[in-house]
PDB file of N, CA and C in Angstrom:
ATOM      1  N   UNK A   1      26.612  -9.721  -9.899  1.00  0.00           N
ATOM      2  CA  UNK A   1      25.210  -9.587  -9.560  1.00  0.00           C
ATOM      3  C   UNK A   1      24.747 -10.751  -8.681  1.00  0.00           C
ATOM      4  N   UNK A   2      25.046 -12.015  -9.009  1.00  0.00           N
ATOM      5  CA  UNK A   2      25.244 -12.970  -8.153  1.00  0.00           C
ATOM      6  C   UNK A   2      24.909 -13.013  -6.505  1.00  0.00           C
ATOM      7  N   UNK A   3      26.634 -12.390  -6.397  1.00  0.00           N
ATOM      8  CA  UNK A   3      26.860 -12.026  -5.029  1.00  0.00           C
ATOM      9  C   UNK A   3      25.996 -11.286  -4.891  1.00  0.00           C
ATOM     10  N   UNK A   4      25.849 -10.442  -5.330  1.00  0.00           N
ATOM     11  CA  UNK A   4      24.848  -9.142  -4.185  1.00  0.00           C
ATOM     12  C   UNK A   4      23.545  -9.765  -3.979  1.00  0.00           C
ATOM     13  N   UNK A   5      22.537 -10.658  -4.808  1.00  0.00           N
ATOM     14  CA  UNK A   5      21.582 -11.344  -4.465  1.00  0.00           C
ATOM     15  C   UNK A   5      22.207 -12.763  -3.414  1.00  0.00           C
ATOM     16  N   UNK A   6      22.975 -12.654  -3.116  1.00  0.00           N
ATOM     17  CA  UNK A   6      23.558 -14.046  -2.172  1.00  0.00           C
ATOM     18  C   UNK A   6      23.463 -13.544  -1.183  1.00  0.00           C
ATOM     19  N   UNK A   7      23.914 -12.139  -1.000  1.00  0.00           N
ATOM     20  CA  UNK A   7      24.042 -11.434   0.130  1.00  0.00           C
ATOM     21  C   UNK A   7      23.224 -11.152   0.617  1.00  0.00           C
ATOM     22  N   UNK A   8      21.816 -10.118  -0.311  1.00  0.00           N
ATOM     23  CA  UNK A   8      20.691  -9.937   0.200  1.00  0.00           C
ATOM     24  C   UNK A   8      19.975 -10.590   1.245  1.00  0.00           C
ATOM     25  N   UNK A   9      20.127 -11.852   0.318  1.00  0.00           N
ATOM     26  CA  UNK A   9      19.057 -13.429   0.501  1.00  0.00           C
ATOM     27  C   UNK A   9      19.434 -13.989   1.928  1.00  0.00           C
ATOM     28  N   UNK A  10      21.092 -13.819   2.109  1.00  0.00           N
ATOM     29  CA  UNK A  10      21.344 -14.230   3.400  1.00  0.00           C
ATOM     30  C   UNK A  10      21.372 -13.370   4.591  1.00  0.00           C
ATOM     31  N   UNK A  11      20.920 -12.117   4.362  1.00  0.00           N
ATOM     32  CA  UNK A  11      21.532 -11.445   5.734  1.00  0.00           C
ATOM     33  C   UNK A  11      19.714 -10.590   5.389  1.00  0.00           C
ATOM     34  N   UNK A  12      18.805 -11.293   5.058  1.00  0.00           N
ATOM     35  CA  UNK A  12      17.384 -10.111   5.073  1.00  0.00           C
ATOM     36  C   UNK A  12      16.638 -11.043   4.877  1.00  0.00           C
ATOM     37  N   UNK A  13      15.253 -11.576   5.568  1.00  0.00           N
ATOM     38  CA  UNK A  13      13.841 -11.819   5.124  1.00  0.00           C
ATOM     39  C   UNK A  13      13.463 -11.194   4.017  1.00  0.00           C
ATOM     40  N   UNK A  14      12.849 -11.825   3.185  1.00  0.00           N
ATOM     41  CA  UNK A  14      12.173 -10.801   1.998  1.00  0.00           C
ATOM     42  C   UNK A  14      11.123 -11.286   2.020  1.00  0.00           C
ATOM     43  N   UNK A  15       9.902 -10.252   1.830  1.00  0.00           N
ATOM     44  CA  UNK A  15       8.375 -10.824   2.175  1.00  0.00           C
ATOM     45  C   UNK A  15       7.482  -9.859   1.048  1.00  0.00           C
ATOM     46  N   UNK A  16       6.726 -10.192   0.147  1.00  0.00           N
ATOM     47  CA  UNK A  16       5.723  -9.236  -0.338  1.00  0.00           C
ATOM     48  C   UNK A  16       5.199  -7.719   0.201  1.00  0.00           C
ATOM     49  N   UNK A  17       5.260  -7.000  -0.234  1.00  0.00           N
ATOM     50  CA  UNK A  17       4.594  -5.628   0.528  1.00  0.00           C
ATOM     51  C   UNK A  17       3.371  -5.892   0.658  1.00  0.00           C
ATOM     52  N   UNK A  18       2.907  -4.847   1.901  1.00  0.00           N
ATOM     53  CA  UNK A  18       1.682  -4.740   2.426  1.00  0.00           C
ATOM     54  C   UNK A  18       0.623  -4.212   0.996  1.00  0.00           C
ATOM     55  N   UNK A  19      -0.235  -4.635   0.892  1.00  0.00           N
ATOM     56  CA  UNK A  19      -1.495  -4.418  -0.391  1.00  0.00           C
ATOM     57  C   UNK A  19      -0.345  -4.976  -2.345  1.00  0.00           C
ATOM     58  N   UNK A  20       0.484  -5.619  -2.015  1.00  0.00           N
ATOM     59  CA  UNK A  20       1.263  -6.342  -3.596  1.00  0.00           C
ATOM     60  C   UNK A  20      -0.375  -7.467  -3.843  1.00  0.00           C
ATOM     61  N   UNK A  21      -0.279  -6.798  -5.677  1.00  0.00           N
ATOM     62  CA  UNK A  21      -1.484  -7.618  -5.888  1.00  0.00           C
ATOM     63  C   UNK A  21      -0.633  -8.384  -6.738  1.00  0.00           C
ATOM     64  N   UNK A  22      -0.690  -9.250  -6.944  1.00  0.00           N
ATOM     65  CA  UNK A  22       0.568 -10.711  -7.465  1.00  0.00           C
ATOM     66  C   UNK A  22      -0.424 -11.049  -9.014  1.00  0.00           C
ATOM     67  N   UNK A  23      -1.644 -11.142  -8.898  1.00  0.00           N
ATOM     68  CA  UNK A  23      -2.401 -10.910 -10.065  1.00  0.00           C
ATOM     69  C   UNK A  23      -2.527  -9.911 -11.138  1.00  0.00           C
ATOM     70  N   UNK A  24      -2.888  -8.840 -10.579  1.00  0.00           N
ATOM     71  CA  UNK A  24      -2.429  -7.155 -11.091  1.00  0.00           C
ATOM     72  C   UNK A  24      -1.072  -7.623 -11.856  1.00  0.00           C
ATOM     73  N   UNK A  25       0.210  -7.675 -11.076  1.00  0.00           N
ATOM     74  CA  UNK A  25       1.317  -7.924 -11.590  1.00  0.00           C
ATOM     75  C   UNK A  25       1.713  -8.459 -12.396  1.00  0.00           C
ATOM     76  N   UNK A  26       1.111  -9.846 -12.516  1.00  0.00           N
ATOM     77  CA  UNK A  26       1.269 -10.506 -13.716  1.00  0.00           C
ATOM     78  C   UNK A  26       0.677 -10.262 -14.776  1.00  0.00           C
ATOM     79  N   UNK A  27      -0.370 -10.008 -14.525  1.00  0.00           N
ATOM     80  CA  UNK A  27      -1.198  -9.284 -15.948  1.00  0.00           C
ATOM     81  C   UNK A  27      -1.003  -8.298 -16.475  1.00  0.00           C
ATOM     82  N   UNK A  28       0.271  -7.400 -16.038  1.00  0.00           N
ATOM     83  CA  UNK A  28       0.910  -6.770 -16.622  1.00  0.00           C
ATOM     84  C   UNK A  28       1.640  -6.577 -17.465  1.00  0.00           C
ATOM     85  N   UNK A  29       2.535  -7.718 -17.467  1.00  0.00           N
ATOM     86  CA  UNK A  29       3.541  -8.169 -18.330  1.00  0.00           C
ATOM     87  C   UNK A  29       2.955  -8.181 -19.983  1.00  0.00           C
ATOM     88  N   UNK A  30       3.784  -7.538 -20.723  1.00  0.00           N
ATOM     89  CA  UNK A  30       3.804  -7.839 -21.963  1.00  0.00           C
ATOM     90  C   UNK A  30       5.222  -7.838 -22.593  1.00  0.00           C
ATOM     91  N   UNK A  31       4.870  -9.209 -23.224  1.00  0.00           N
ATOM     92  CA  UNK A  31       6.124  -9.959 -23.772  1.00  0.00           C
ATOM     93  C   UNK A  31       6.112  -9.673 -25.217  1.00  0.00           C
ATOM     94  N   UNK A  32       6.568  -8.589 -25.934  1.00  0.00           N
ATOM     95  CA  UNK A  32       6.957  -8.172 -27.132  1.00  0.00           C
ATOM     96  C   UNK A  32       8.507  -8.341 -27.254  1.00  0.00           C
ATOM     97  N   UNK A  33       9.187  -9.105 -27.900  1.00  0.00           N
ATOM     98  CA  UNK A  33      10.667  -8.775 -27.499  1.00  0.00           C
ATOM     99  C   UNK A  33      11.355  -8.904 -26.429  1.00  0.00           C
ATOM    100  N   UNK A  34      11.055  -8.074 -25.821  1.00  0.00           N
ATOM    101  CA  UNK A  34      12.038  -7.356 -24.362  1.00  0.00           C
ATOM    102  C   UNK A  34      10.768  -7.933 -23.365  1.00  0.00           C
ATOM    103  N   UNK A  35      10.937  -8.209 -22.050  1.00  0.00           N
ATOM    104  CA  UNK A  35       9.488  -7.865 -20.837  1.00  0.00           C
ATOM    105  C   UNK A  35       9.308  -6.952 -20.375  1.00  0.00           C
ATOM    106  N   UNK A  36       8.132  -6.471 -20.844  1.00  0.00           N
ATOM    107  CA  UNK A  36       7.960  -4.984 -20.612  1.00  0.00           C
ATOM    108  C   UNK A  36       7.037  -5.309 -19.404  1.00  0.00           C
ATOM    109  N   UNK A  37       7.222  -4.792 -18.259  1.00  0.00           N
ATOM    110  CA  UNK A  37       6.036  -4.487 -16.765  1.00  0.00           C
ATOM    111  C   UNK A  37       6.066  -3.360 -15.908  1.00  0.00           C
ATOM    112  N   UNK A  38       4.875  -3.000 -16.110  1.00  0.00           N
ATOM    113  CA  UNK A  38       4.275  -1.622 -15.789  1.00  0.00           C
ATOM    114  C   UNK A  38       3.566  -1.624 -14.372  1.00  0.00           C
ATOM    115  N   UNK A  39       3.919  -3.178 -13.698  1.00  0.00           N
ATOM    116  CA  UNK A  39       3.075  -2.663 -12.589  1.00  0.00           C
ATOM    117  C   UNK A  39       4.517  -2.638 -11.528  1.00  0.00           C
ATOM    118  N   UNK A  40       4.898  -2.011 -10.313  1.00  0.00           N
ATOM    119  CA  UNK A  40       6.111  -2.326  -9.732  1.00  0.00           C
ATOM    120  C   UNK A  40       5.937  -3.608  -8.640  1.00  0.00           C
ATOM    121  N   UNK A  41       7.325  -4.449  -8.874  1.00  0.00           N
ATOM    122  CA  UNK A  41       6.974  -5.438  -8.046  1.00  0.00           C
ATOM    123  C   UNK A  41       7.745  -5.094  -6.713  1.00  0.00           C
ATOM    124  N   UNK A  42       6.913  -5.096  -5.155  1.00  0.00           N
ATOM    125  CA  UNK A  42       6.966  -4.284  -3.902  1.00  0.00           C
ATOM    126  C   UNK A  42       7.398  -5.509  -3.128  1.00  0.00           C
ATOM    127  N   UNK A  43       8.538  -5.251  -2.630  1.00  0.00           N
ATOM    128  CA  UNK A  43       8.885  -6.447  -1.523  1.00  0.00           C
ATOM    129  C   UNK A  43       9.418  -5.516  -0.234  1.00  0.00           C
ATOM    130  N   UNK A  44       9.389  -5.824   0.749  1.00  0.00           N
ATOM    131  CA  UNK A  44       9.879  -5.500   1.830  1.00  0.00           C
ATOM    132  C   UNK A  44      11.371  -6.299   2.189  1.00  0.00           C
ATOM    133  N   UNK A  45      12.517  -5.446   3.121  1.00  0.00           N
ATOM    134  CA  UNK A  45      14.024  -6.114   3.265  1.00  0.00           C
ATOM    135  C   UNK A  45      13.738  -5.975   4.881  1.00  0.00           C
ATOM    136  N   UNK A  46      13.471  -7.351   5.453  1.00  0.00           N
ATOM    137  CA  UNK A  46      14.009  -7.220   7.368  1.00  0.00           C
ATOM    138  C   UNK A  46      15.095  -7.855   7.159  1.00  0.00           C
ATOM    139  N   UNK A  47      15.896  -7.260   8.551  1.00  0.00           N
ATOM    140  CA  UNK A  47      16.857  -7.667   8.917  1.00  0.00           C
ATOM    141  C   UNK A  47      16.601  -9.344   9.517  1.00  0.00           C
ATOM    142  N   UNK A  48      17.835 -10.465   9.126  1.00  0.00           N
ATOM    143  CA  UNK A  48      17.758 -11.372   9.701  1.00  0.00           C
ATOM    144  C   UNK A  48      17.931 -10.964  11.370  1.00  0.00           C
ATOM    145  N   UNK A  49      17.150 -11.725  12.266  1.00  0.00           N
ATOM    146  CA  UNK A  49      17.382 -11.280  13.755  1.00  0.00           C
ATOM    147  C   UNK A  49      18.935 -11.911  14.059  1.00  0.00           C
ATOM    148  N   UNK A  50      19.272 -13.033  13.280  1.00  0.00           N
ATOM    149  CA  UNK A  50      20.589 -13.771  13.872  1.00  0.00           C
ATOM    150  C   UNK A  50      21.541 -14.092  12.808  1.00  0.00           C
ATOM    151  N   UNK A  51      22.764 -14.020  12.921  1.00  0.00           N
ATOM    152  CA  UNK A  51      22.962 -13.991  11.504  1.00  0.00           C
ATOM    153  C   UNK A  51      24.179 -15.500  11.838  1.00  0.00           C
ATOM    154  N   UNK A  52      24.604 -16.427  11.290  1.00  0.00           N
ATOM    155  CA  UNK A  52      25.600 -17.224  11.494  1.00  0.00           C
ATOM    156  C   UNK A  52      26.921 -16.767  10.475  1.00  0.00           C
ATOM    157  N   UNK A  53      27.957 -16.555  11.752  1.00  0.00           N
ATOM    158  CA  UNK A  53      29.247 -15.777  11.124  1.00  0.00           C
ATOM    159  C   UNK A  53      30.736 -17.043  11.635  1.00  0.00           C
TER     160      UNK A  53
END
């Protein structure tokens, strides 16, 4: 799992979605046990324009 977030992280910008309420979101969370969150968290994937290989 690692890798695949290494990978993401290096070869994509990741930026909040257009209208993500970051407040909404958190006030979602309920911590019984497990984290339960009901609101979805929205990110957008660009391509890096340059990549170093």
């Amino acid at each position: 799992m690692r890798l695949v977030v290494a990978v993401l992280l290096t070869n994509y910008d990741v930026a909040f979605a257009e209208g993500f309420d970051p407040v909404a979101f958190e006030s979602s969370w309920t911590d019984a046990y497990l984290l339960l969150i009901e609101e979805p968290f929205e990110v957008t994937f660009t391509p890096k324009s340059s990549r170093l290989r």
